[in-house]
C-alpha atoms as a PDB file:
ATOM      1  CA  UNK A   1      24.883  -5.724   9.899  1.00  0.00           C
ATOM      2  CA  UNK A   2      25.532  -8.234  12.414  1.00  0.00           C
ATOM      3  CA  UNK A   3      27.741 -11.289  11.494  1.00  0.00           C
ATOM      4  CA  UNK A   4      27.883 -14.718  13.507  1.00  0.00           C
ATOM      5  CA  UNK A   5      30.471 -17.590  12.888  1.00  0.00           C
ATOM      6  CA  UNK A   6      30.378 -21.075  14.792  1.00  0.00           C
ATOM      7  CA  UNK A   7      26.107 -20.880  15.378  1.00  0.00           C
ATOM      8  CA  UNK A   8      24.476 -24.324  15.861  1.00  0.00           C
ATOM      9  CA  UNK A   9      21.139 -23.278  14.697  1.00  0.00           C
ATOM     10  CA  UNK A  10      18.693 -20.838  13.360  1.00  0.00           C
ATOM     11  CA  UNK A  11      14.957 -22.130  14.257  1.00  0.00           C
ATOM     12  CA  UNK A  12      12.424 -20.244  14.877  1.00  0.00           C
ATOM     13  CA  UNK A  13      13.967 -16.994  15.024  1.00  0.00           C
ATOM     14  CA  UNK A  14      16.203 -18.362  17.984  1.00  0.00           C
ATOM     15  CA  UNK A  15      19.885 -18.365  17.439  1.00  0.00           C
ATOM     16  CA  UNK A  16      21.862 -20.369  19.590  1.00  0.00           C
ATOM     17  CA  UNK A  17      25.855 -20.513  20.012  1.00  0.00           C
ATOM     18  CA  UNK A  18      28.568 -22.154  21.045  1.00  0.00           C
ATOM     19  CA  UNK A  19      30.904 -20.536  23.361  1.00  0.00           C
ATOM     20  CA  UNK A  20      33.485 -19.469  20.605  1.00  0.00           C
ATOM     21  CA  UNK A  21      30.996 -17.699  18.700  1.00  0.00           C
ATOM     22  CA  UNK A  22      32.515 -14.764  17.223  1.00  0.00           C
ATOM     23  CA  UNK A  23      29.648 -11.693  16.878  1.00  0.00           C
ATOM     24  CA  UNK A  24      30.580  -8.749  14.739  1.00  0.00           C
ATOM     25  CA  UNK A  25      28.635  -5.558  14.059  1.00  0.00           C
ATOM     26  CA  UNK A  26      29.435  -3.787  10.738  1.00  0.00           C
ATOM     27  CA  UNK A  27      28.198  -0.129  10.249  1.00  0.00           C
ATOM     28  CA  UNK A  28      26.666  -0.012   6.836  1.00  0.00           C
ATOM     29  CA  UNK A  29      26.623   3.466   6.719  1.00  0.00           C
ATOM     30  CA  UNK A  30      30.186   4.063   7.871  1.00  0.00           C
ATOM     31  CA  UNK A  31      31.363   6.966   5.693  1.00  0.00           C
ATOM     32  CA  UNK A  32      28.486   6.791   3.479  1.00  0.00           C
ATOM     33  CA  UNK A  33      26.000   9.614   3.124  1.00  0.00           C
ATOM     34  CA  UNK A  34      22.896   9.585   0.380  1.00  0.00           C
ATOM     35  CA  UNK A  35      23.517   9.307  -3.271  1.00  0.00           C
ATOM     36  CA  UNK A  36      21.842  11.800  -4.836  1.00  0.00           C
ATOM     37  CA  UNK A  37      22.587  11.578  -8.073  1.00  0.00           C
ATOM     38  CA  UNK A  38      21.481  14.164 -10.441  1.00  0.00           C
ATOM     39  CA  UNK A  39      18.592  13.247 -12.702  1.00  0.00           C
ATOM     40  CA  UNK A  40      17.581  15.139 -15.544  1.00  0.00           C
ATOM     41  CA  UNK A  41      16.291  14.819 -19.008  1.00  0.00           C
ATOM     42  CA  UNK A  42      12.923  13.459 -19.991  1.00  0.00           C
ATOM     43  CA  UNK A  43      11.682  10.337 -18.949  1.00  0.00           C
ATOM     44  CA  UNK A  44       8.199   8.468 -20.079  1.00  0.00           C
ATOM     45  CA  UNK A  45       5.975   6.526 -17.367  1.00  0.00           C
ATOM     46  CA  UNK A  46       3.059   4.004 -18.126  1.00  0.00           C
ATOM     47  CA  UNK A  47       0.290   3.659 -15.842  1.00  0.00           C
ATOM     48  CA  UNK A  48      -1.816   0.660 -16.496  1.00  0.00           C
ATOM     49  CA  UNK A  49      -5.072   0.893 -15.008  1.00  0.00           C
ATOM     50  CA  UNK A  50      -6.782  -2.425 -14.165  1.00  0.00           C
ATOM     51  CA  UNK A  51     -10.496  -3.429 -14.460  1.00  0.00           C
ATOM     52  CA  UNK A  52     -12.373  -6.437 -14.285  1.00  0.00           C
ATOM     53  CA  UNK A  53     -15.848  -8.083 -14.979  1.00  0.00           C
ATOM     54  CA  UNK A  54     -17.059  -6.890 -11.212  1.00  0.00           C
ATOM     55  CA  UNK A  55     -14.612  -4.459  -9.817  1.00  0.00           C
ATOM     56  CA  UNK A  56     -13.925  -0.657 -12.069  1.00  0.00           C
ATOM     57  CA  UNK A  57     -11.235   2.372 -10.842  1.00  0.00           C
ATOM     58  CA  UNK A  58     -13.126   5.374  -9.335  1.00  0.00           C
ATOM     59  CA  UNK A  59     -11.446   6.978 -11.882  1.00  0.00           C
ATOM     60  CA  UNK A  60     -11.390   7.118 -15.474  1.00  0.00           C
ATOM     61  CA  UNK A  61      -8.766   6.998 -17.978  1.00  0.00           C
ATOM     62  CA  UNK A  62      -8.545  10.588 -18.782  1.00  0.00           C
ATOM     63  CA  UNK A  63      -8.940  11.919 -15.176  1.00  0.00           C
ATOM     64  CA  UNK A  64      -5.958  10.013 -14.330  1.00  0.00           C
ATOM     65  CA  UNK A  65      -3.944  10.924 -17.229  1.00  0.00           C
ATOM     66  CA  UNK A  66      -4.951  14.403 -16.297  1.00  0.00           C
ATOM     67  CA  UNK A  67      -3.736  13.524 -12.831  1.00  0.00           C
ATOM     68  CA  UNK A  68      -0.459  13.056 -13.878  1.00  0.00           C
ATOM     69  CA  UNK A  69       0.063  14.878 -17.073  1.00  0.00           C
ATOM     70  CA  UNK A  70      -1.831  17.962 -17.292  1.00  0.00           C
ATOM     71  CA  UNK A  71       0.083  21.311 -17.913  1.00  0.00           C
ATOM     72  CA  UNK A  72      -3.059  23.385 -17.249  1.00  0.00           C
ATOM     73  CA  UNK A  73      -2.763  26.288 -15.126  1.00  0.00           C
ATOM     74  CA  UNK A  74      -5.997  25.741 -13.113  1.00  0.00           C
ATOM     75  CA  UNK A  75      -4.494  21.680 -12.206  1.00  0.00           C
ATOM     76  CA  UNK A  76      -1.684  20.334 -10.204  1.00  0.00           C
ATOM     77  CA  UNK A  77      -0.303  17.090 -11.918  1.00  0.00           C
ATOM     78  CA  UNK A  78       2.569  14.845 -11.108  1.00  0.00           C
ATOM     79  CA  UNK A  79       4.274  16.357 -14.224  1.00  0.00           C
ATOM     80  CA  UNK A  80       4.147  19.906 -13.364  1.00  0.00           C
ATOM     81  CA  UNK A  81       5.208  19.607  -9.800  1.00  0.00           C
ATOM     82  CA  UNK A  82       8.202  17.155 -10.883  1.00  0.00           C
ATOM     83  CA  UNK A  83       8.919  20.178 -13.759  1.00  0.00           C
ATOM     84  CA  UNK A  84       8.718  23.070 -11.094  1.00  0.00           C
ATOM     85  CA  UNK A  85      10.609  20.985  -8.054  1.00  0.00           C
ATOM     86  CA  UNK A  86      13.360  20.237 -11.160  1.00  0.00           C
ATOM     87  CA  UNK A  87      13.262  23.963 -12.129  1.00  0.00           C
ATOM     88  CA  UNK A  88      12.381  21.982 -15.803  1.00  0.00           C
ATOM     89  CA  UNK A  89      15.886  19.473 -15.414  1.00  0.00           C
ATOM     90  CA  UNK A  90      12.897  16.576 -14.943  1.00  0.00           C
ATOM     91  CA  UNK A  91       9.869  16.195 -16.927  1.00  0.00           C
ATOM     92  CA  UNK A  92       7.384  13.432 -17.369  1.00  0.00           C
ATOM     93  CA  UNK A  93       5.855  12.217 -20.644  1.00  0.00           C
ATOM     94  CA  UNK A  94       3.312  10.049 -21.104  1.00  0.00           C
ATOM     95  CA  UNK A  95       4.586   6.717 -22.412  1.00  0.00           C
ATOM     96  CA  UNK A  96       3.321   5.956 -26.205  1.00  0.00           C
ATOM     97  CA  UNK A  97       2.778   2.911 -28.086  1.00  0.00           C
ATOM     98  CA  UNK A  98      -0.139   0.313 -29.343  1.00  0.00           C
ATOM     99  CA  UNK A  99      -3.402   0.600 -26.844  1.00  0.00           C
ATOM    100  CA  UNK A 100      -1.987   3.145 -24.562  1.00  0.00           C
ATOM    101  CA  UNK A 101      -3.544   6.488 -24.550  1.00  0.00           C
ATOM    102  CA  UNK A 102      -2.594   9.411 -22.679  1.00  0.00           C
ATOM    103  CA  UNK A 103       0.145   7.377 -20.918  1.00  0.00           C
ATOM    104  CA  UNK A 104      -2.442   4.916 -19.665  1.00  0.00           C
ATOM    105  CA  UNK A 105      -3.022   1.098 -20.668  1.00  0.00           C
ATOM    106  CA  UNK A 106      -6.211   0.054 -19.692  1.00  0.00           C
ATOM    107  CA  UNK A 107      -6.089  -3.784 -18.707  1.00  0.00           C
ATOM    108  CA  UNK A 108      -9.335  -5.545 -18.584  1.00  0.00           C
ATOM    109  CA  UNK A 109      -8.876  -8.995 -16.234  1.00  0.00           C
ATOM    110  CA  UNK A 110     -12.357 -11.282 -17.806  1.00  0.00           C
ATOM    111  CA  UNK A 111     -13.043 -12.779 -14.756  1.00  0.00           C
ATOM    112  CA  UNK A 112     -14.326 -11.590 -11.360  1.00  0.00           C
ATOM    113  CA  UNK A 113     -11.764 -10.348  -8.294  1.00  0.00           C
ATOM    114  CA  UNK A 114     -14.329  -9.973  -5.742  1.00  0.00           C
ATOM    115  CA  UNK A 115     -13.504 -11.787  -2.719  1.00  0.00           C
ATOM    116  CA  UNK A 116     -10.787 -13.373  -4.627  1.00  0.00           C
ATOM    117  CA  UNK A 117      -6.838 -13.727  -3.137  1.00  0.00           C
ATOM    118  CA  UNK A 118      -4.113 -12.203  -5.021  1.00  0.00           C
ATOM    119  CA  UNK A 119      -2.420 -15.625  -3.641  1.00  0.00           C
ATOM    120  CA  UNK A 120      -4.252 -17.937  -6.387  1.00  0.00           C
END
């Protein structure tokens, strides 16, 4: 991290100083290593899958829940490699609730996106 004290301006990316400018670097990761905390238990994800009138996923509802969630020995999923990289301490559910179904919520935008900007 740098710090500056007793700068005049800050335009365009150009700082410039005065002569008692005081410039001091900070190591951020000065006696700090990675926090790995341990995570365990179960946790439930949502994936919403979103449509519109003239734009559809390559992939269907149920081949992306099967992406993620399937146990079955002939598919790798998100859940079973988080389960086996875990040794079983982390396992993914599919979230539950009103219009979700097999951890995905379909979303249907009623308008078109083509050639649209996600800036308005």
């Amino acid at each position: 991290k740098l710090i500056m004290s007793n700068v005049i301006n800050n335009i365009d990316n150009v700082i410039t100083t005065t002569p008692d400018t005081e410039v001091k670097i900070i190591d951020l990761n000065e006696g700090r290593r990675r926090d790995l905390t341990e995570t365990q238990g179960v946790r439930h994800m949502l994936i919403v899958r979103v449509s519109s009138n003239d734009k559809q996923p390559k992939h269907s509802s149920q081949e992306i829940s099967d992406a993620f969630f399937s146990m079955a020995d002939n598919q790798q999923s998100f859940k079973k490699r988080y389960s086996l990289c875990s040794f079983g301490k982390l396992e993914f559910e599919p979230a539950q609730g009103e219009h979700i179904t097999g951890g995905i919520l379909d979303v249907k935008l009623g308008r078109n996106i083509a050639g649209g900007s996600i800036h308005g």
